[in-house]
N, C-alpha and C. Protein backbone atom coordinates (compact mmCIF):
# COMPACT_ATOMS: atom_id res chain seq x y z
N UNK A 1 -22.54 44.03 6.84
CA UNK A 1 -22.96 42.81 6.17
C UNK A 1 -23.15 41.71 7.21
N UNK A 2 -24.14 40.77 7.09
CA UNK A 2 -24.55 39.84 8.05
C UNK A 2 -24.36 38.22 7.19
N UNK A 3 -23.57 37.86 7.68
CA UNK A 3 -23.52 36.29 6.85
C UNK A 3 -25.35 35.90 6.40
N UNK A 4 -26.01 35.80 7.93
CA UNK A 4 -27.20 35.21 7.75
C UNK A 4 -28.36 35.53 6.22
N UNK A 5 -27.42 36.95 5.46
CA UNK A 5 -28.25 37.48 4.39
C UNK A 5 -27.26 37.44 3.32
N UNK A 6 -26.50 36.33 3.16
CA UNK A 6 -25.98 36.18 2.09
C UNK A 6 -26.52 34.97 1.63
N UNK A 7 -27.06 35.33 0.09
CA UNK A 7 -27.67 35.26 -0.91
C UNK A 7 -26.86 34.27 -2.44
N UNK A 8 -27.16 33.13 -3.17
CA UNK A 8 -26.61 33.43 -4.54
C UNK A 8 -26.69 33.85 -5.13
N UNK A 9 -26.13 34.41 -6.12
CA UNK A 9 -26.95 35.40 -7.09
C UNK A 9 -27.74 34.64 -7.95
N UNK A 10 -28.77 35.62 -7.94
CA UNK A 10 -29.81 35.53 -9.09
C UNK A 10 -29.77 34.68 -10.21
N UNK A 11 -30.34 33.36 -10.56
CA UNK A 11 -29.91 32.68 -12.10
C UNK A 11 -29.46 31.63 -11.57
N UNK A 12 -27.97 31.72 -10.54
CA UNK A 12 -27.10 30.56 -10.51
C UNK A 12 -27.99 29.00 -9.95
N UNK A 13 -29.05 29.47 -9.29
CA UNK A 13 -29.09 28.14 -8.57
C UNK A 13 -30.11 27.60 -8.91
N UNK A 14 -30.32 26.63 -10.24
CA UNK A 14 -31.61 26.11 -10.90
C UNK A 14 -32.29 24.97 -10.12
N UNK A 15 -33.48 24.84 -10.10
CA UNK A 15 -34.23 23.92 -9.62
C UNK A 15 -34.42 22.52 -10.89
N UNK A 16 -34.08 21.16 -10.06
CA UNK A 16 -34.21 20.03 -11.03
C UNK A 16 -35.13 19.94 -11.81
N UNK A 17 -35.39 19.01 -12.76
CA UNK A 17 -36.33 19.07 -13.52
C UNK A 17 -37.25 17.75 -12.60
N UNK A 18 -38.60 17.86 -12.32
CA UNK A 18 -38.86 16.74 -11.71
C UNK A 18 -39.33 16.08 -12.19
N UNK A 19 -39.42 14.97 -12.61
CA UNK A 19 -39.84 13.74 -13.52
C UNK A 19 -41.37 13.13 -13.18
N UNK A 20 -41.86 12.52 -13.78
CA UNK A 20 -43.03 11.85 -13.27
C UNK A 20 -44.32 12.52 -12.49
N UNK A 21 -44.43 13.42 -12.82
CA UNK A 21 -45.08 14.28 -12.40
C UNK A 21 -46.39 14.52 -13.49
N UNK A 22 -47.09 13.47 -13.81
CA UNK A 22 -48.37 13.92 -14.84
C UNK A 22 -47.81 14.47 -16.20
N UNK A 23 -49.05 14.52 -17.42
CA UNK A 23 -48.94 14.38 -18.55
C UNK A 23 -48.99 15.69 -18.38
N UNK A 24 -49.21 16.46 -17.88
CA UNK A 24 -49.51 18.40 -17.82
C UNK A 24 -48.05 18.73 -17.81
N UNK A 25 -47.08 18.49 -17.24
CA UNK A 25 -45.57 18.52 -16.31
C UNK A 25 -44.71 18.44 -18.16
N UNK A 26 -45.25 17.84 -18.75
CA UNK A 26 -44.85 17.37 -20.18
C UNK A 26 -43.26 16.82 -19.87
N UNK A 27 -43.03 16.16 -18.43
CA UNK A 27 -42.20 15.40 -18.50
C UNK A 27 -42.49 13.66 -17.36
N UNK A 28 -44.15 13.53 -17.82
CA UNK A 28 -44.85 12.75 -17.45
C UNK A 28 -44.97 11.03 -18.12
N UNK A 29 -45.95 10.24 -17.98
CA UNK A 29 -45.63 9.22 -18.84
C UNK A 29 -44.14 8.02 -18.58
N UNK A 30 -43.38 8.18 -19.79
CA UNK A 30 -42.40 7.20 -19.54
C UNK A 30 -40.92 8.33 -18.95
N UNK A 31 -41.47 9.47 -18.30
CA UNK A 31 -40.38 10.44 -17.62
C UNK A 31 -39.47 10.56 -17.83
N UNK A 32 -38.85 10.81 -19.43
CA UNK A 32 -38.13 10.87 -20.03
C UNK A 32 -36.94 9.76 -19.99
N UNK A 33 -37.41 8.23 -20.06
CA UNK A 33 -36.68 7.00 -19.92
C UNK A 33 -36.60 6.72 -21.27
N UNK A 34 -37.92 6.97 -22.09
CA UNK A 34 -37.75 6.27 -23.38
C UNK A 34 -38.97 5.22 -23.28
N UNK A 35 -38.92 3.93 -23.87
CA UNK A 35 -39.98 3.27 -23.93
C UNK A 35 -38.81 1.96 -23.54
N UNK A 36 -39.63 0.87 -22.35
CA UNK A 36 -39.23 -0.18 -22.16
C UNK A 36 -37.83 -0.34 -21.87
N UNK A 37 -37.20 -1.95 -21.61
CA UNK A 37 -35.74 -1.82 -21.78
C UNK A 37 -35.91 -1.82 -20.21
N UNK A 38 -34.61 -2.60 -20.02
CA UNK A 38 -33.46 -2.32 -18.42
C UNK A 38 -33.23 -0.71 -17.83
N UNK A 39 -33.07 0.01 -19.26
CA UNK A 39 -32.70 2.03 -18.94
C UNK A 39 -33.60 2.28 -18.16
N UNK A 40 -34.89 1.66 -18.39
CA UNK A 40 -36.07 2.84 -18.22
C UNK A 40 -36.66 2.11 -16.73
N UNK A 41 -36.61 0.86 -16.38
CA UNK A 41 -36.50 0.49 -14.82
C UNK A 41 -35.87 1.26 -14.04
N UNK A 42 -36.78 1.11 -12.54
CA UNK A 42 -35.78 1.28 -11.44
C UNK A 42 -34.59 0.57 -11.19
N UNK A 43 -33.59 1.12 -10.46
CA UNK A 43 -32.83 0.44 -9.73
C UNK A 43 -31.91 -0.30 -10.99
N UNK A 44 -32.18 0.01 -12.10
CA UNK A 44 -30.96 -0.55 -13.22
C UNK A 44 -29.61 0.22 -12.95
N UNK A 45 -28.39 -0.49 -13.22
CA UNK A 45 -26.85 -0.27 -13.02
C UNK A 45 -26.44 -1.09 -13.95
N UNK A 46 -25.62 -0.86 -14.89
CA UNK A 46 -24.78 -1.41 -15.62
C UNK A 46 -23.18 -2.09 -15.25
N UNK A 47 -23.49 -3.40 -15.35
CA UNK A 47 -22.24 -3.73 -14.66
C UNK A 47 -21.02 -3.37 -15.39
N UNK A 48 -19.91 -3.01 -14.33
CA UNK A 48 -18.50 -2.67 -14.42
C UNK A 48 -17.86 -3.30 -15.87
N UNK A 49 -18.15 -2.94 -17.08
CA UNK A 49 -16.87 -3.59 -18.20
C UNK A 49 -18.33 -3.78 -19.03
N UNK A 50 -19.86 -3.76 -18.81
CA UNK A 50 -20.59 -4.52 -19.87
C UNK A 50 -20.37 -3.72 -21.00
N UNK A 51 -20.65 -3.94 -22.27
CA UNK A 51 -20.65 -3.38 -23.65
C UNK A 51 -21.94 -4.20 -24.39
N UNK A 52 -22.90 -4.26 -23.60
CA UNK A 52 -24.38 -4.04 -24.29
C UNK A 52 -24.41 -5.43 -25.00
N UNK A 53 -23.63 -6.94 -24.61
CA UNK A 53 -23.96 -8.12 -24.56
C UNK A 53 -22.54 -8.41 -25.33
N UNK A 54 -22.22 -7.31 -26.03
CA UNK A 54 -20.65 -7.87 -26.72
C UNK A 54 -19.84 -8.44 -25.73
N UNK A 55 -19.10 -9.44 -26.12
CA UNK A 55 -17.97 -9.57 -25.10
C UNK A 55 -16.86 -8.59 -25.26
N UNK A 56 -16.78 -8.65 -23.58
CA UNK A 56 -16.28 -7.28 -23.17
C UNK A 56 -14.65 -7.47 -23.11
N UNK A 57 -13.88 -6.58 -23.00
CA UNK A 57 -12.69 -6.15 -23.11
C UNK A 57 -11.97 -7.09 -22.60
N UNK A 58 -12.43 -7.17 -20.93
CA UNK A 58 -11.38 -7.87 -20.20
C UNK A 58 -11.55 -9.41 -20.46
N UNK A 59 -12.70 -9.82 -21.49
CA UNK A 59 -12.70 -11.22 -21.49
C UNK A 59 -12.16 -11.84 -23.19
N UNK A 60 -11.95 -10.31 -23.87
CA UNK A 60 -11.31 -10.62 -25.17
C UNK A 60 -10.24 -11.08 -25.22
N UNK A 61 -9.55 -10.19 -24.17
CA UNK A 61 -8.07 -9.77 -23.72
C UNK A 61 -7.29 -11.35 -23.55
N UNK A 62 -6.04 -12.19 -23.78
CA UNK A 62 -5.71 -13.18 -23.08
C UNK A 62 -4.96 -12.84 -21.74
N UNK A 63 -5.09 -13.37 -20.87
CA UNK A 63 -4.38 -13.72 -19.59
C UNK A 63 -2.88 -13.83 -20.00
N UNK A 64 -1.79 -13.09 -18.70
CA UNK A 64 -0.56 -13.71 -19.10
C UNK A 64 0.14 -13.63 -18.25
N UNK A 65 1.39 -14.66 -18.19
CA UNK A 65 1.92 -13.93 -16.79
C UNK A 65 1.98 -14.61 -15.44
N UNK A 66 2.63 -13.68 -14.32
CA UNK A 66 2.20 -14.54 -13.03
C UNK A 66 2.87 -13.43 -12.50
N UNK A 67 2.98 -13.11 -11.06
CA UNK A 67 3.25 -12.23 -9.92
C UNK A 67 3.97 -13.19 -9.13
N UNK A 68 5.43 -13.31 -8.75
CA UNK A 68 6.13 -14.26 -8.21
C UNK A 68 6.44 -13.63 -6.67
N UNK A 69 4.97 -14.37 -5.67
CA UNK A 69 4.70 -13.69 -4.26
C UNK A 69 6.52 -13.98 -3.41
N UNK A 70 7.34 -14.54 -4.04
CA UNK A 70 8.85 -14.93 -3.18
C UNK A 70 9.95 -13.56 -3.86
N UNK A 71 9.46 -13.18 -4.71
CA UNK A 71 10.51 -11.72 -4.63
C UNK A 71 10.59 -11.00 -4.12
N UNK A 72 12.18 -10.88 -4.02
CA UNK A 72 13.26 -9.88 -3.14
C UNK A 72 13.38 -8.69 -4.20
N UNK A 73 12.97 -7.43 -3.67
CA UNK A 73 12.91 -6.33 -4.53
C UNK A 73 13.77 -5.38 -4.36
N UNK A 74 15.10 -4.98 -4.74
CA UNK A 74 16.67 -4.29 -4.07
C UNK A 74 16.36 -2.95 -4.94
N UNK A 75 16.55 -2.06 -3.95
CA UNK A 75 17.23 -0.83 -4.59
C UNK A 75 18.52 -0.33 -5.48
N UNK A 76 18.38 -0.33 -6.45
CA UNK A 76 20.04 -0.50 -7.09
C UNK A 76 20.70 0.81 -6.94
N UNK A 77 21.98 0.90 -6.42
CA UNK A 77 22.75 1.89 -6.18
C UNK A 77 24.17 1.22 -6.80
N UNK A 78 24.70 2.45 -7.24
CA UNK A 78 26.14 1.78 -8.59
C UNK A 78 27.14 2.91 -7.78
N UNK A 79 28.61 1.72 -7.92
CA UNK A 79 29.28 2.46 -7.62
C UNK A 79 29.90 3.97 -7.57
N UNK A 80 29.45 4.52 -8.67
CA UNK A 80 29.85 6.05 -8.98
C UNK A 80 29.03 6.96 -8.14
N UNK A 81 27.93 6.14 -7.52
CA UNK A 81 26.86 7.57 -6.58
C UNK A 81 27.66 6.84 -5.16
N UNK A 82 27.88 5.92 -4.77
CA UNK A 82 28.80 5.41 -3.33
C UNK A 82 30.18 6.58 -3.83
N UNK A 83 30.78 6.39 -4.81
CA UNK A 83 31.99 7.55 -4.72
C UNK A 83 31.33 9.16 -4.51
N UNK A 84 30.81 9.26 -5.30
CA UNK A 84 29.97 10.67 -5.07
C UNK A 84 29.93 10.72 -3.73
N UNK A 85 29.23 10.30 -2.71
CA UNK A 85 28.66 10.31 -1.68
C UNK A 85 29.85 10.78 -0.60
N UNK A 86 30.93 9.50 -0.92
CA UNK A 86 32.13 9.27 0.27
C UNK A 86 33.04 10.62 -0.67
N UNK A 87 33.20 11.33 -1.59
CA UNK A 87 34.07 12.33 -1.41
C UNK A 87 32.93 13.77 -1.02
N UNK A 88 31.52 13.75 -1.16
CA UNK A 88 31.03 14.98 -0.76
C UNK A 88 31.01 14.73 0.85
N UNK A 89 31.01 13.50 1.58
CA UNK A 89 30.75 13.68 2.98
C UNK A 89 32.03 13.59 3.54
N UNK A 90 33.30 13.24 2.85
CA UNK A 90 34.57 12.96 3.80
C UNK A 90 34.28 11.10 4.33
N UNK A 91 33.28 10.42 3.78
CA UNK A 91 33.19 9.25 4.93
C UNK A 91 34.19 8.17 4.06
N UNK A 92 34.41 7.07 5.23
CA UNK A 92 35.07 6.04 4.79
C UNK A 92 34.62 4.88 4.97
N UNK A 93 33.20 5.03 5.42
CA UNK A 93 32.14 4.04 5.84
C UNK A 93 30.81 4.05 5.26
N UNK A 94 29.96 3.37 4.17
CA UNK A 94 29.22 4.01 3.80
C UNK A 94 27.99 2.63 4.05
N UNK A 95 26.73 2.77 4.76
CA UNK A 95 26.15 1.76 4.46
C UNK A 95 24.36 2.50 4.54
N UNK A 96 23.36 1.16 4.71
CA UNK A 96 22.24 1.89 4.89
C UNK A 96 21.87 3.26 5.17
N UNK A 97 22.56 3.40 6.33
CA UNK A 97 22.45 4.82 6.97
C UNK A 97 22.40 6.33 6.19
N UNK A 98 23.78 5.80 6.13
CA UNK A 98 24.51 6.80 5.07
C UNK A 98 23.52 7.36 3.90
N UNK A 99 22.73 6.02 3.14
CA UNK A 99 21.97 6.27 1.66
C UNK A 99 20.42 6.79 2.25
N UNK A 100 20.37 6.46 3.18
CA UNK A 100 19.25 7.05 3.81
C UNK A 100 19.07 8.78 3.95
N UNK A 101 20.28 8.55 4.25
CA UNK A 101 20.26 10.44 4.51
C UNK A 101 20.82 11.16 3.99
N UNK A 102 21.49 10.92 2.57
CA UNK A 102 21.91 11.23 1.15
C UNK A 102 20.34 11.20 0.26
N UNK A 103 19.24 10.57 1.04
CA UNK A 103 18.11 10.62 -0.31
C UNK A 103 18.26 9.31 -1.06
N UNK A 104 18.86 8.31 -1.04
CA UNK A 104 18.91 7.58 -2.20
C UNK A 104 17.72 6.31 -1.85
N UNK A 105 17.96 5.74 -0.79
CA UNK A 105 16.40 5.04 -0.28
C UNK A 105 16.22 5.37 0.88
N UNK A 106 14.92 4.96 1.11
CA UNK A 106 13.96 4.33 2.63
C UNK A 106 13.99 3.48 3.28
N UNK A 107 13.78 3.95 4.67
CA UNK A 107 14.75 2.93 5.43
C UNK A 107 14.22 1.36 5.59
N UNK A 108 12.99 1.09 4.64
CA UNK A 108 12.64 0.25 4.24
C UNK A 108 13.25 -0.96 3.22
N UNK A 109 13.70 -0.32 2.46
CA UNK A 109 14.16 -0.93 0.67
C UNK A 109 15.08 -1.72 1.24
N UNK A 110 15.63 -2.51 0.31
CA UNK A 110 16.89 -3.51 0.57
C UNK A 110 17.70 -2.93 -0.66
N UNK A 111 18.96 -2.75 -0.49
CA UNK A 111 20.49 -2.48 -1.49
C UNK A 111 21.08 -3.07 -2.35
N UNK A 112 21.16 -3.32 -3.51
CA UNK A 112 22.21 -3.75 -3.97
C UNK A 112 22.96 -3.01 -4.49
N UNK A 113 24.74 -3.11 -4.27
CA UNK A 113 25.58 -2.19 -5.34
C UNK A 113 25.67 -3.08 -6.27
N UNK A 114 25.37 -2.16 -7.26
CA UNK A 114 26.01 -2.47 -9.03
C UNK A 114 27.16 -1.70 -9.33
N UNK A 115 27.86 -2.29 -10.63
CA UNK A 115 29.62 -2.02 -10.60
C UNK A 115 29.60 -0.68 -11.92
N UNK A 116 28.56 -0.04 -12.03
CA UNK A 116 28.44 0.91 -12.75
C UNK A 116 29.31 2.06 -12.23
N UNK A 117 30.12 2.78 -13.09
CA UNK A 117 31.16 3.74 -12.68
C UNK A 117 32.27 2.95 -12.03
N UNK A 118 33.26 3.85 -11.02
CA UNK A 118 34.62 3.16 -10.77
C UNK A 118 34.62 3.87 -9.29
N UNK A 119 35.35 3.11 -8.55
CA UNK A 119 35.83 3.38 -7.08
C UNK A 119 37.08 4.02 -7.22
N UNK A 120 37.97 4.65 -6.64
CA UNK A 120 38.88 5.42 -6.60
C UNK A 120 39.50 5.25 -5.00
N UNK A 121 38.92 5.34 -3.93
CA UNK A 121 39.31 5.10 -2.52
C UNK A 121 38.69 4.51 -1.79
N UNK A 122 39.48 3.86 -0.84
CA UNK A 122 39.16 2.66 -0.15
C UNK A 122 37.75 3.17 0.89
N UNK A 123 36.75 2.07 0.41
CA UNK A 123 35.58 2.54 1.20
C UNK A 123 35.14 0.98 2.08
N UNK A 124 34.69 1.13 2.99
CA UNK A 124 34.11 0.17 3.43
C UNK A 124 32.12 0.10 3.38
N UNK A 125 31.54 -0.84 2.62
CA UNK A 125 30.51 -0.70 2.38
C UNK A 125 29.62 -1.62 2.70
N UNK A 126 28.19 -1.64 3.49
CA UNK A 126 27.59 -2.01 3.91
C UNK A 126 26.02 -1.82 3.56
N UNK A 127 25.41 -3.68 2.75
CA UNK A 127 24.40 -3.49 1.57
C UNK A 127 23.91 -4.76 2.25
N UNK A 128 22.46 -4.93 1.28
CA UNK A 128 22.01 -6.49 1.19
C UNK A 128 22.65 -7.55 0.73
N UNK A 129 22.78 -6.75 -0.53
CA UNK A 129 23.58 -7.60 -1.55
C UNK A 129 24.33 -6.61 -2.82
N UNK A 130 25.45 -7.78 -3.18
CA UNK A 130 26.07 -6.76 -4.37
C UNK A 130 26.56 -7.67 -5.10
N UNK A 131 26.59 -7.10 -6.09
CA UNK A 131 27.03 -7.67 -7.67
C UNK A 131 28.30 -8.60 -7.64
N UNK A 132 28.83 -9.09 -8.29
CA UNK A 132 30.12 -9.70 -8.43
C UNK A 132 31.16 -8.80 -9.22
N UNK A 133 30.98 -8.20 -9.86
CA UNK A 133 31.54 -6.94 -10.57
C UNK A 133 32.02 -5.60 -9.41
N UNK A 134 31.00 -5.50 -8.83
CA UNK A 134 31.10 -4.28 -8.03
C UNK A 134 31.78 -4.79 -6.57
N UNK A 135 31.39 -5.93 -5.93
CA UNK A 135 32.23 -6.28 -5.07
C UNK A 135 34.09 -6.84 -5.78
N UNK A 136 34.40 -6.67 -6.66
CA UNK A 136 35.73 -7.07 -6.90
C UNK A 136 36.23 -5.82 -7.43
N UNK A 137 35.50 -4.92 -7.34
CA UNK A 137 35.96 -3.16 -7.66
C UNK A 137 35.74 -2.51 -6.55
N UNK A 138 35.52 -2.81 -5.64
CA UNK A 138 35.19 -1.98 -4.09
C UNK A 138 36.65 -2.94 -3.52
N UNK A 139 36.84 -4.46 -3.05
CA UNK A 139 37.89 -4.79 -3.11
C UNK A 139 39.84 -4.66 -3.62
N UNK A 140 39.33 -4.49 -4.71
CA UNK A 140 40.06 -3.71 -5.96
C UNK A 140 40.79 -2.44 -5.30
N UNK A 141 39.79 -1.46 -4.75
CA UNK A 141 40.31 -0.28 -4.25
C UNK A 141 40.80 0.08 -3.35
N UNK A 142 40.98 -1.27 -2.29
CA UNK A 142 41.14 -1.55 -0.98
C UNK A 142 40.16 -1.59 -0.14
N UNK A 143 39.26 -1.05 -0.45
CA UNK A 143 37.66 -1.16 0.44
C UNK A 143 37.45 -2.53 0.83
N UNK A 144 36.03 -2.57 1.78
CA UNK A 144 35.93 -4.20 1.93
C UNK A 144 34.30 -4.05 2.29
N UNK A 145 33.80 -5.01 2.04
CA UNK A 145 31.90 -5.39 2.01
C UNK A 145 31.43 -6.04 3.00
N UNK A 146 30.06 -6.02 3.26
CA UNK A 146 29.72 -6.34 4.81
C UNK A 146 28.36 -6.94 4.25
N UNK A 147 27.71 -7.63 3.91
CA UNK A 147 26.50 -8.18 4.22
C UNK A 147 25.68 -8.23 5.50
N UNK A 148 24.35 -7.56 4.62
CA UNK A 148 23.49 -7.98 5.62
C UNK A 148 23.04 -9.17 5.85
C-alpha cells in the first residue's frame, strides 16, 4: 500500500452546491437568499444579542451590583482538617507550607482558619488571617498563631 493512493471512499466527499451560477444551475437569480432584506446582501452579520429589532435580552435585563476591585479573597481552612493534618503527619508546626503539600491550597491563595471542628493538641499555626473563634481554640489547646 502507498499512502500517495489513498483514496475516500466513494459518496463521502460531496461537492458544494454553487450558487449564482445562471438560471440553467436552477440555483441562479436571487441564489437561494430569498427576495430583498439585509439576509440576502453581501457581507450581512447579525450583531451579537440582536432579536430582529425587539429589544434584546441584555437590555431588558436590569443592571445590579458592583465587583469590589479592593477584595482580599482567603482560602478557608477549619480547624478539624489543621487536626487531621498534624495527627496524619506527626507535625507540631503547621503553616502555608504544610497546606500546600497536603493539597488544600496554592501557593498563591491567602488562609484563613475558621473554628469549625475542635483542636485537641498543641499546634503552632501559621495563616493570613483567622477567625476569633478559631484563634481562642488553637490558644485554648496550648498552640499559638503567627500572622502573616
Amino acid at each position: 500500500m502507498d499512502l500517495s493512493k489513498i483514496r475516500p471512499a466513494y459518496g463521502s466527499n460531496k461537492k458544494g452546491k454553487r450558487v449564482g451560477r445562471g438560471q440553467g444551475s436552477g440555483k441562479g437569480g436571487t441564489s437561494t437568499r430569498g427576495h430583498k432584506g439585509a439576509k440576502s446582501r453581501s457581507g450581512y452579520s447579525a450583531k451579537i444579542g440582536f432579536e430582529g429589532g425587539q429589544m434584546p435580552l441584555q437590555r431588558r435585563v436590569p443592571k445590579f451590583g458592583f465587583k469590589n476591585i479592593n477584595r482580599v479573597e482567603y482560602k478557608a481552612i477549619n480547624l478539624e482538617t489543621l487536626e487531621a493534618i498534624a495527627k496524619e503527619k506527626g507535625l507540631k508546626e503547621i503553616g502555608l507550607q504544610q497546606l500546600c503539600e497536603a493539597g488544600f491550597v496554592n501557593g498563591k491563595q491567602l488562609v484563613k482558619i475558621l473554628a469549625k471542628g475542635e483542636i485537641t493538641q498543641a499546634i503552632v499555626v501559621t495563616a493570613n488571617a483567622f477567625s476569633k473563634a478559631a484563634e481562642a481554640a488553637i490558644t485554648a489547646a496550648g498552640g499559638s498563631i503567627n500572622k502573616i
